[in-house]
Protein backbone atom coordinates (compact mmCIF):
# COMPACT_ATOMS: atom_id res chain seq x y z
CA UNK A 1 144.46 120.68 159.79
CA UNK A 2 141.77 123.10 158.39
CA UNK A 3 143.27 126.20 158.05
CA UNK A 4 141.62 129.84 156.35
CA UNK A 5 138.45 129.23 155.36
CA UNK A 6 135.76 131.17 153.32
CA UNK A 7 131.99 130.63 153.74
CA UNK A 8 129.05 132.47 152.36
CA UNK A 9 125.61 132.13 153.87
CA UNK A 10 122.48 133.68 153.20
CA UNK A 11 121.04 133.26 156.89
CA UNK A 12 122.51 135.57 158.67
CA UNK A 13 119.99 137.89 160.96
CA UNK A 14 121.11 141.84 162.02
CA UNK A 15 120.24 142.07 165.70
CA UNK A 16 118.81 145.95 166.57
CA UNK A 17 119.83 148.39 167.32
CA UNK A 18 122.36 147.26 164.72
CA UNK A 19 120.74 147.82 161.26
CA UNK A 20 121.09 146.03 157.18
CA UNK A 21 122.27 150.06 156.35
CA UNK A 22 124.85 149.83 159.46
CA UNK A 23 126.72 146.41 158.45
CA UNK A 24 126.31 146.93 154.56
CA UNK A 25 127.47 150.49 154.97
CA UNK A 26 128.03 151.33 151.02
CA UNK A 27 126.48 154.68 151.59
CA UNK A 28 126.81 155.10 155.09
CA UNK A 29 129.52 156.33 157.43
CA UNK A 30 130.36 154.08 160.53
CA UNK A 31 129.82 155.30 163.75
CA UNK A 32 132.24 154.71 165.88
CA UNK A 33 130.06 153.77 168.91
CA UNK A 34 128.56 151.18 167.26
CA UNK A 35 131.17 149.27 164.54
CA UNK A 36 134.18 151.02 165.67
CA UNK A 37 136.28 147.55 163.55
CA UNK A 38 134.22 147.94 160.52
CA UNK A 39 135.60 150.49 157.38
CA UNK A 40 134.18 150.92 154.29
CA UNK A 41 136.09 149.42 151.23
CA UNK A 42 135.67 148.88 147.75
CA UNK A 43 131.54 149.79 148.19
CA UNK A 44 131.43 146.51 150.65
CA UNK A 45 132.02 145.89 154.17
CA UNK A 46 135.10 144.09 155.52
CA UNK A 47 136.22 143.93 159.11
CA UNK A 48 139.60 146.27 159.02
CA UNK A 49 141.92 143.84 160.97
CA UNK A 50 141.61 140.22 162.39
CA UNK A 51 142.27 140.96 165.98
CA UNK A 52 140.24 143.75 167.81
CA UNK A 53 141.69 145.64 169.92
CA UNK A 54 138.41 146.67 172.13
CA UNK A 55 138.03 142.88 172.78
CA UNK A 56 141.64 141.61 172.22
CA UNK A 57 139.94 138.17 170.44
CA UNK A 58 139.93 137.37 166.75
CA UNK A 59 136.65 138.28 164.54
CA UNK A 60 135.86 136.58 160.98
CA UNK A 61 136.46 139.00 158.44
CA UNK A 62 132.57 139.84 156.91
CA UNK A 63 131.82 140.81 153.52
CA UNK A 64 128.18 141.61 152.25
CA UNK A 65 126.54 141.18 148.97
CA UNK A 66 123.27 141.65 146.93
CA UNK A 67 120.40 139.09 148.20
CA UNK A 68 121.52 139.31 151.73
CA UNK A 69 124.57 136.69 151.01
CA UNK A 70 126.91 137.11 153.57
CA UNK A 71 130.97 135.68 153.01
CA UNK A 72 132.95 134.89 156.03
CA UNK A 73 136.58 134.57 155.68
CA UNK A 74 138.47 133.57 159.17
CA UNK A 75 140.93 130.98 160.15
CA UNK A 76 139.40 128.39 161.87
CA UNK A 77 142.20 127.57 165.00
CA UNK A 78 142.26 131.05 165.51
CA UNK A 79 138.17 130.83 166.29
CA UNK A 80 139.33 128.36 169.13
CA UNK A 81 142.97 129.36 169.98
CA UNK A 82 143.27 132.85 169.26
CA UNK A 83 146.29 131.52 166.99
CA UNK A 84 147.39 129.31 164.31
CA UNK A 85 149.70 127.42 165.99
CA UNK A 86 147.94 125.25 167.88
CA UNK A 87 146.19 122.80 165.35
CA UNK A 88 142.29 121.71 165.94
CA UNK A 89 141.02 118.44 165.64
CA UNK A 90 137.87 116.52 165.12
CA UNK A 91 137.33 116.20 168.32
CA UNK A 92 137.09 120.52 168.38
CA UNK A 93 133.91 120.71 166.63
CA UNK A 94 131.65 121.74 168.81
CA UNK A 95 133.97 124.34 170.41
CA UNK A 96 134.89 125.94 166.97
CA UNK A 97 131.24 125.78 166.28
CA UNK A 98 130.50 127.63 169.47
CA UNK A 99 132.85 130.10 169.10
CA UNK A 100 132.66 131.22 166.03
CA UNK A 101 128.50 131.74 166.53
CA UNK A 102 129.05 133.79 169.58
CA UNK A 103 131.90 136.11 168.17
CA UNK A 104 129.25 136.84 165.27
CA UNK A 105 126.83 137.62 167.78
CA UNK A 106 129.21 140.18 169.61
CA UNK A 107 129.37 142.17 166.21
CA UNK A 108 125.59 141.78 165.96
CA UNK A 109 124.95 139.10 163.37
CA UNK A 110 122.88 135.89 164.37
CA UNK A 111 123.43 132.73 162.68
CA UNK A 112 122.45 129.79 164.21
CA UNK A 113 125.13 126.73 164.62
CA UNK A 114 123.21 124.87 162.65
CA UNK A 115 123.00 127.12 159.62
CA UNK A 116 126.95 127.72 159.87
CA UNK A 117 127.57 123.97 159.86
CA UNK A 118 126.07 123.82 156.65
CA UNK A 119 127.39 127.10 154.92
CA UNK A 120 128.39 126.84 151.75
CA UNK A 121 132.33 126.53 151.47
CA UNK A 122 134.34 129.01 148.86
CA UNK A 123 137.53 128.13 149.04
CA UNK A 124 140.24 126.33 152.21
CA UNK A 125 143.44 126.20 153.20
CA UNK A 126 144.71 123.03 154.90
CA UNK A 127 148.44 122.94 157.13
CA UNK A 128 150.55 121.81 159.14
CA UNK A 129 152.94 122.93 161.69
CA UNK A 130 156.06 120.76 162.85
CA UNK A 131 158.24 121.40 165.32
CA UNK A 132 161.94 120.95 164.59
CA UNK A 133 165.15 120.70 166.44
CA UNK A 134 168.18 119.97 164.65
CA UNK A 135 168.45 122.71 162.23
CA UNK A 136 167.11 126.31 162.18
CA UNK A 137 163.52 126.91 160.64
CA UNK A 138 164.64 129.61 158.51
CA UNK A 139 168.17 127.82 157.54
CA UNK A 140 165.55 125.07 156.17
CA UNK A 141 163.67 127.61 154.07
CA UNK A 142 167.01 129.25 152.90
CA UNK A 143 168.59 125.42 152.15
CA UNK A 144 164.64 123.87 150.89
CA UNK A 145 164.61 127.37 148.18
CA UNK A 146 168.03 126.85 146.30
CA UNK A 147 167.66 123.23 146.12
CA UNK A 148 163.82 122.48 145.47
CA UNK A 149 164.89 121.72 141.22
CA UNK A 150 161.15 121.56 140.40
CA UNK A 151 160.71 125.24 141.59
CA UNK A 152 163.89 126.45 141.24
CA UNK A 153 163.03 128.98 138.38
CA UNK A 154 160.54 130.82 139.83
CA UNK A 155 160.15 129.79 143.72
CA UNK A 156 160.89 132.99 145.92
CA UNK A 157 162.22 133.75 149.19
CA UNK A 158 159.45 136.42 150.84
CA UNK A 159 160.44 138.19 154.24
CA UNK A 160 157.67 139.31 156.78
CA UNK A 161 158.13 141.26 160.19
CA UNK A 162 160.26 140.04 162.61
CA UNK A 163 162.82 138.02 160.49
CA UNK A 164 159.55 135.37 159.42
CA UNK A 165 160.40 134.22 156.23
CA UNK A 166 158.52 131.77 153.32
CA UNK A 167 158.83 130.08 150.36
CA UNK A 168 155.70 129.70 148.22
CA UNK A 169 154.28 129.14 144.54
CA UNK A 170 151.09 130.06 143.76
CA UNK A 171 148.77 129.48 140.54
CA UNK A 172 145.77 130.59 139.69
CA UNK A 173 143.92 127.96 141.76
CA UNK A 174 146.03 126.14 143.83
CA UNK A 175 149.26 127.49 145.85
CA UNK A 176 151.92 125.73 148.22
CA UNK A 177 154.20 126.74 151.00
CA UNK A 178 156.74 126.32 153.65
CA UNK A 179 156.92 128.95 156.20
CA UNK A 180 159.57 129.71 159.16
CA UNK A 181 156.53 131.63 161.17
CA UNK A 182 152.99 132.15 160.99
CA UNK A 183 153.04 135.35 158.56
CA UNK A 184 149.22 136.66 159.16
CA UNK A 185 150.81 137.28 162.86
CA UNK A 186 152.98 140.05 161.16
CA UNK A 187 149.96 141.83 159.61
CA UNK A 188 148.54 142.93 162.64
CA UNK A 189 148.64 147.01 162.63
CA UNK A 190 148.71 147.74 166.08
CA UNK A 191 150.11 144.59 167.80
CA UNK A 192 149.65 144.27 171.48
CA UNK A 193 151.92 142.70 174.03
CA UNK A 194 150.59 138.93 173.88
CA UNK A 195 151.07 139.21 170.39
CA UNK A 196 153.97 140.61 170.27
CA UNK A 197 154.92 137.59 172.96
CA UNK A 198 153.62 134.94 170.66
CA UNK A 199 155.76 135.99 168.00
CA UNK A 200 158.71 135.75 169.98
CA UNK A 201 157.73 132.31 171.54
CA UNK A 202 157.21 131.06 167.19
CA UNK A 203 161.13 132.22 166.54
CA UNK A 204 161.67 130.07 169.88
CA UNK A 205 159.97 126.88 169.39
CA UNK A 206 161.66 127.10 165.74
CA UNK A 207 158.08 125.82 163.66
CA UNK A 208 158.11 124.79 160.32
CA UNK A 209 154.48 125.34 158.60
CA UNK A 210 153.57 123.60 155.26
CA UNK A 211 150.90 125.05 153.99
CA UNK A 212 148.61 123.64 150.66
CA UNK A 213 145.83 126.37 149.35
CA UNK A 214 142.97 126.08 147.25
CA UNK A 215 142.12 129.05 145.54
CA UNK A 216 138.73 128.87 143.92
CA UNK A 217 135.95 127.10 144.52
CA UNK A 218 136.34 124.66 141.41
CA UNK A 219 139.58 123.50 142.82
CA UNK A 220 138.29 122.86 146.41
CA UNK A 221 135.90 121.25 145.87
CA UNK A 222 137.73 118.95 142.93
CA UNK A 223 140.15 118.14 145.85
CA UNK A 224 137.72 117.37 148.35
CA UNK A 225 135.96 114.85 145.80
CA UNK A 226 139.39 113.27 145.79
CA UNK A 227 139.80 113.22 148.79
CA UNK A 228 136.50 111.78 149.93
CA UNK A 229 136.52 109.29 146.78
CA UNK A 230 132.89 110.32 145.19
CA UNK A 231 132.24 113.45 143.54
CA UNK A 232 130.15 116.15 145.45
CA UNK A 233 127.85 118.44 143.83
CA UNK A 234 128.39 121.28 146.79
CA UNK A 235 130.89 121.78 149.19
CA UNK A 236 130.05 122.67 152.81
CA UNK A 237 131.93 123.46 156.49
CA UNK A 238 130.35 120.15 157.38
CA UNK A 239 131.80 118.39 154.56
CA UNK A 240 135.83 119.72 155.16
CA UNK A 241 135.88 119.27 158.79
CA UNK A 242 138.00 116.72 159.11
CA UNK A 243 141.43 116.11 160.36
CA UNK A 244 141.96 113.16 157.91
CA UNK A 245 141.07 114.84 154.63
CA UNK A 246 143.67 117.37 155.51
CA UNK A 247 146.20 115.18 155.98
CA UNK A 248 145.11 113.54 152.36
CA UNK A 249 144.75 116.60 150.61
CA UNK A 250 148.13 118.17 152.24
CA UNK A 251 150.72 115.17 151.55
CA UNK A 252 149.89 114.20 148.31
CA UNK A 253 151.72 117.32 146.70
CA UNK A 254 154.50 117.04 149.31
CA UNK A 255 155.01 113.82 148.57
CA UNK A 256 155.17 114.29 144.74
CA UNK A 257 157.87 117.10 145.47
CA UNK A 258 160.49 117.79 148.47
CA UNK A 259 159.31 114.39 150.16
CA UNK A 260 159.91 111.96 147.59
CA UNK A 261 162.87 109.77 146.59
CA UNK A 262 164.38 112.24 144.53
CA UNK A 263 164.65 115.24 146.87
CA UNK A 264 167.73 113.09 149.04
CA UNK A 265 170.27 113.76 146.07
CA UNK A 266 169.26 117.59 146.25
CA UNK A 267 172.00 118.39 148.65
CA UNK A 268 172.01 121.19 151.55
CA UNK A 269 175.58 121.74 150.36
CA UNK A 270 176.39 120.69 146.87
CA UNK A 271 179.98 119.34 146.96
CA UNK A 272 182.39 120.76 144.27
CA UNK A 273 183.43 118.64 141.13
CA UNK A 274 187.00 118.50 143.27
CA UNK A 275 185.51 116.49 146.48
CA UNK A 276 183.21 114.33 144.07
CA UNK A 277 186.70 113.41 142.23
CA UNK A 278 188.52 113.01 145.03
CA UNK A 279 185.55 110.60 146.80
CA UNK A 280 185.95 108.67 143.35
CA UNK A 281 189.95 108.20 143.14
CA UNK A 282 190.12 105.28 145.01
CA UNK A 283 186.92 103.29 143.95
CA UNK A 284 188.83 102.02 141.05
CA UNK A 285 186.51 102.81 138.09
CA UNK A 286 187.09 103.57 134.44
CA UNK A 287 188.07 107.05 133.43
CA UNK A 288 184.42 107.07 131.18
CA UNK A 289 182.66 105.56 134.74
CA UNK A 290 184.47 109.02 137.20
CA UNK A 291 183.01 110.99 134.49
CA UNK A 292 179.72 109.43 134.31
CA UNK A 293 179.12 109.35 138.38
CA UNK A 294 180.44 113.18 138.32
CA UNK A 295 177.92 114.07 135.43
CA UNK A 296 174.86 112.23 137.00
CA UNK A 297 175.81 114.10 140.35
CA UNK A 298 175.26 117.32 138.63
CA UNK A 299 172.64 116.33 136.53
CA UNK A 300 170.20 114.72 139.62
CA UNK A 301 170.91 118.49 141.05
CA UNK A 302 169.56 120.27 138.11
CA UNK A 303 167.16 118.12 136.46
CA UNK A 304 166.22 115.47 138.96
CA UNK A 305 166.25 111.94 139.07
CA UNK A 306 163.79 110.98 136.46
CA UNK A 307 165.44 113.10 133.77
CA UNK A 308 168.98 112.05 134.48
CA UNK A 309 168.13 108.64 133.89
CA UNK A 310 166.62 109.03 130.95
CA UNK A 311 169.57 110.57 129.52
CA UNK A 312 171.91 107.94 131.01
CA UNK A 313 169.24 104.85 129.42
CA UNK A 314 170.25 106.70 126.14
CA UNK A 315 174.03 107.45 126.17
CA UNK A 316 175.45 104.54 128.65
CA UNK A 317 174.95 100.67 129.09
CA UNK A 318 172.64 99.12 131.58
CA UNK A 319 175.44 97.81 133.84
CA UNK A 320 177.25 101.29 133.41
CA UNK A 321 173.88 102.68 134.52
CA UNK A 322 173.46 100.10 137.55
CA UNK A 323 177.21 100.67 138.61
CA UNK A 324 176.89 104.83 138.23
CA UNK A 325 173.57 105.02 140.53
CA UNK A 326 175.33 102.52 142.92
CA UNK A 327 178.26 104.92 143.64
CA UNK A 328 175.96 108.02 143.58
CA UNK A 329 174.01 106.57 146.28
CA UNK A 330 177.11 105.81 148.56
CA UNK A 331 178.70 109.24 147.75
CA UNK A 332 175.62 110.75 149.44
CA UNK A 333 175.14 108.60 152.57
CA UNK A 334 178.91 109.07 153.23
CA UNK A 335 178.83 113.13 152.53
CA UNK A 336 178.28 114.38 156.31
CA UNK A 337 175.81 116.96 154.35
CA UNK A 338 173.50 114.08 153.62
CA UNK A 339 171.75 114.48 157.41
CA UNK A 340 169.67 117.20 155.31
CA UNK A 341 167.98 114.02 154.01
CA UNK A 342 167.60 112.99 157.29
CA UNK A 343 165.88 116.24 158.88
CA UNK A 344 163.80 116.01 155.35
CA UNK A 345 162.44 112.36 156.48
CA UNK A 346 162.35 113.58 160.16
CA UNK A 347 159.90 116.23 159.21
CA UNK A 348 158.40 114.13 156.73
CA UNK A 349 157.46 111.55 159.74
CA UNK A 350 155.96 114.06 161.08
CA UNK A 351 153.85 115.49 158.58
CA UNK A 352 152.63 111.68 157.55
CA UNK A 353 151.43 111.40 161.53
CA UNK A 354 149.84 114.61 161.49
CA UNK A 355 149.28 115.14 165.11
CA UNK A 356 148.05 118.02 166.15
CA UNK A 357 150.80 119.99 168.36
CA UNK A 358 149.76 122.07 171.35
CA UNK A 359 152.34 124.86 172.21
CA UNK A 360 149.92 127.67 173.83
CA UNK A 361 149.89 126.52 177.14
CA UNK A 362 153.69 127.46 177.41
CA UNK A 363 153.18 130.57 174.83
CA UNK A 364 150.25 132.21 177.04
CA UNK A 365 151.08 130.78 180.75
CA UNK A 366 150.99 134.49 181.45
CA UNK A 367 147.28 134.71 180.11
CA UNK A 368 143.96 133.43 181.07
CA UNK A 369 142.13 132.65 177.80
CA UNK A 370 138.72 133.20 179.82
CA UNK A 371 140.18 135.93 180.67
CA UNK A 372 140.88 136.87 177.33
CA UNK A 373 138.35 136.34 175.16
CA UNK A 374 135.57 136.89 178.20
CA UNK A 375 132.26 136.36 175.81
CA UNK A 376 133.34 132.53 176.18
CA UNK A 377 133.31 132.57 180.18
C-alpha cells in the first residue's frame, strides 16, 4: 500500500482572511488565532506536528517555496484512517481524494481534487502491515537483525517510545525496513488518549510492518517505470495510486533478501558445532564428509548460500557437494528451530497476497470517526 508521500503543486489558492504573508511566514510571526499549528522553521513554513490537537485529525505537513510551489508531505491512510494501520486500497480513491482537499481547506488552502490528482510526486513510501501470531513482533525483529547475513555489518536495532522497535538500512536513495509498531505514532508531542489507546491496541494485535522507501525523486520514479513496464517522463499521485504497483515495487527487494531460498538456513537459533556433530554421528559419513556438512553449516550462516557453494564447487567433488547439501537440508527440517522458516513463509504468504487488513474498527470501537474528524460529517 501507498504509504508517506510528498507532492508539490503550484495551484494552491490562500482563502482570506488567511493571507500569502500568513502561510509563507519567513518574516512574519504567527498569530495564534489564526495558524495556531504552523511555526516558523528554517525561513519556510512547516506544520509543527501531524496530529492537531484543536481538531484531533491529521493535517499534511506544508512547506512553501519561491513561485508559489507548494510541497505536501502526509501519509496517505492516515488522510482516510487517521492511522497507518489500516491499509487503503484502490477502491479508496475518491475518499482519500476527498479528504485530503477538505483538510487543506480547514487550514485555508484551496486546491481543487482535480489539481491534487495530478500533483507532481517527489518521492513515496510503499508498506505493508501483517498480522502475526505465533511468535512475538519484536522477538522477530530481535531474531530477523542477528541473522539477516546480507545486512549483518551494518543493519541496526533502533528503539522508539513504548518498547516499538525497527530494523532498517537506508542509502542515499532507497531505504528498507521491518518494524514491530508504527514509529511516526511515537513522535507525537502531546499524545492524547485515542492515541495513546492505539498504541496499546499495535503492541496487542502484535503487527509486523515492512516498509520499502524511495528517497529522491530519480529513484521513484526509476521504480515506478519498472514497475509499470514503460518509462515515464513525470511522476504524478495519479500515476502511484495503485495497490498493485505497491505490491510490485515492495516484494521484489524482499524477495531478493529475507524471503528467498537462502534465508531458511539462517537459523533463529544457530545450533552449536556439538549438536551439529552429534545430529551427524549416526548418518554414517566419512570423517572429511562430518567436517564438510559442519563447515557448510557455518559457512551458509555467514556468507550465504551462493558463496558457500562456490567455495565447496572449488575444494570438494560434485557428489561430495550433492551428498553435503542433502544432509544440510535434513539437519534443518529436523532442528525444532527450523519453524522460524516457517513463520518466515507464513509472513511471506502474506505479504505476496497483500490484502489490505482492517483493525480500527476494534482499535476505535470507543470512537466515532464522524465524530472525530467532524469536517467529514
Amino acid at each position: 500500500m501507498l504509504d508517506t508521500i510528498k507532492i508539490n503543486t503550484t495551484k494552491a489558492k490562500v482563502i482570506a482572511p488567511v493571507t500569502v504573508q500568513d502561510i509563507y511566514g519567513q518574516y512574519y510571526r504567527v498569530r495564534p488565532n489564526e495558524w495556531p499549528y504552523m511555526q516558523a522553521k528554517e525561513k519556510r513554513f512547516i506544520q509543527s506536528g501531524p496530529y492537531i490537537e484543536n481538531y484531533g485529525i491529521y493535517f499534511p505537513s506544508l512547506t512553501f517555496r519561491k513561485y508559489n510551489e507548494l510541497f505536501l508531505e502526509f501519509s496517505a491512510p492516515k488522510i482516510v484512517f487517521d492511522n497507518n494501520v489500516d491499509e487503503l486500497s484502490n477502491g479508496d480513491k475518491t475518499l482519500f481524494l476527498n479528504n485530503l482537499h477538505e483538510r487543506l481547506l480547514t487550514i485555508g488552502l484551496e486546491i481543487s481534487i482535480e489539481d491534487l490528482w495530478n500533483s507532481n510526486v517527489s518521492f513515496a513510501t510503499v508498506s505493508k502491515n501483517v498480522v502475526i501470531d505465533t511468535i512475538g513482533a519484536y522477538e522477530f525483529i530481535e531474531f530477523t537483525r542477528r541473522l539477516w547475513w546480507r545486512w549483518r555489518h551494518s543493519l541496526k536495532l533502533e528503539n522508539y517510545e513504548h518498547d516499538g522497535v525497527c530494523i532498517r538500512e537506508f542509502s542515499s536513495t532507497t531505504g528498507i525496513g521491518i518494524y514491530a509498531k508504527v514509529p511516526s505514532l511515537s513522535e507525537i508531542v502531546n499524545p492524547t488518549k485515542i492515541e495513546l489507546e492505539f498504541i496499546g491496541r499495535l503492541q496487542d494485535n502484535n503487527i509486523l510492518r515492512f516498509e520499502y522507501r524511495m528517497q529522491t525523486y530519480q529513484r521513484t520514479l526509476a521504480k515506478y517505470s519498472w514497475a509499470i513496464g514503460y518509462h515515464l517522463n513525470e511522476l504524478r499521485l495519479k500515476d502511484i495510486f495503485s495497490s498493485e504497483l505497491s505490491q510490485k515495487i515492495l516484494l521484489y527487494d524482499l524477495n531478493k533478501s529475507m524471503f528467498s531460498n537462502e534465508f531458511k538456513y539462517i537459523s533463529m537459533k544457530l545450533p552449536t558445532i556439538k549438536r551439529m556433530y552429534e545430529y551427524l554421528w549416526d548418518k554414517n559419513l566419512k570423517p572429511q564428509e562430518e567436517f564438510a556438512v559442519i563447515t557448510a553449516f557455518r559457512l551458509c550462516s555467514d556468507l550465504g548460500i551462493e558463496k558457500t557453494r562456490e567455495i565447496f564447487d572449488k575444494r570438494y567433488s560434485q557428489s561430495t557437494t550433492k551428498r553435503v547439501w542433502k544432509l544440510l537440508d535434513k539437519a534443518f527440517t529436523d532442528f525444532a528451530y527450523h519453524d522460524y522458516a516457517k513463520i518466515r513463509d507464513q509472513i511471506s504468504r502474506s505479504l505476496n497476497k497483500f490484502e489490505p487488513i482492517k483493525i480500527s474498527n476494534s482499535i476505535f470501537n470507543n470512537y466515532s470517526r464522524i465524530d472525530q474528524l467532524g469536517l467529514l460529517v
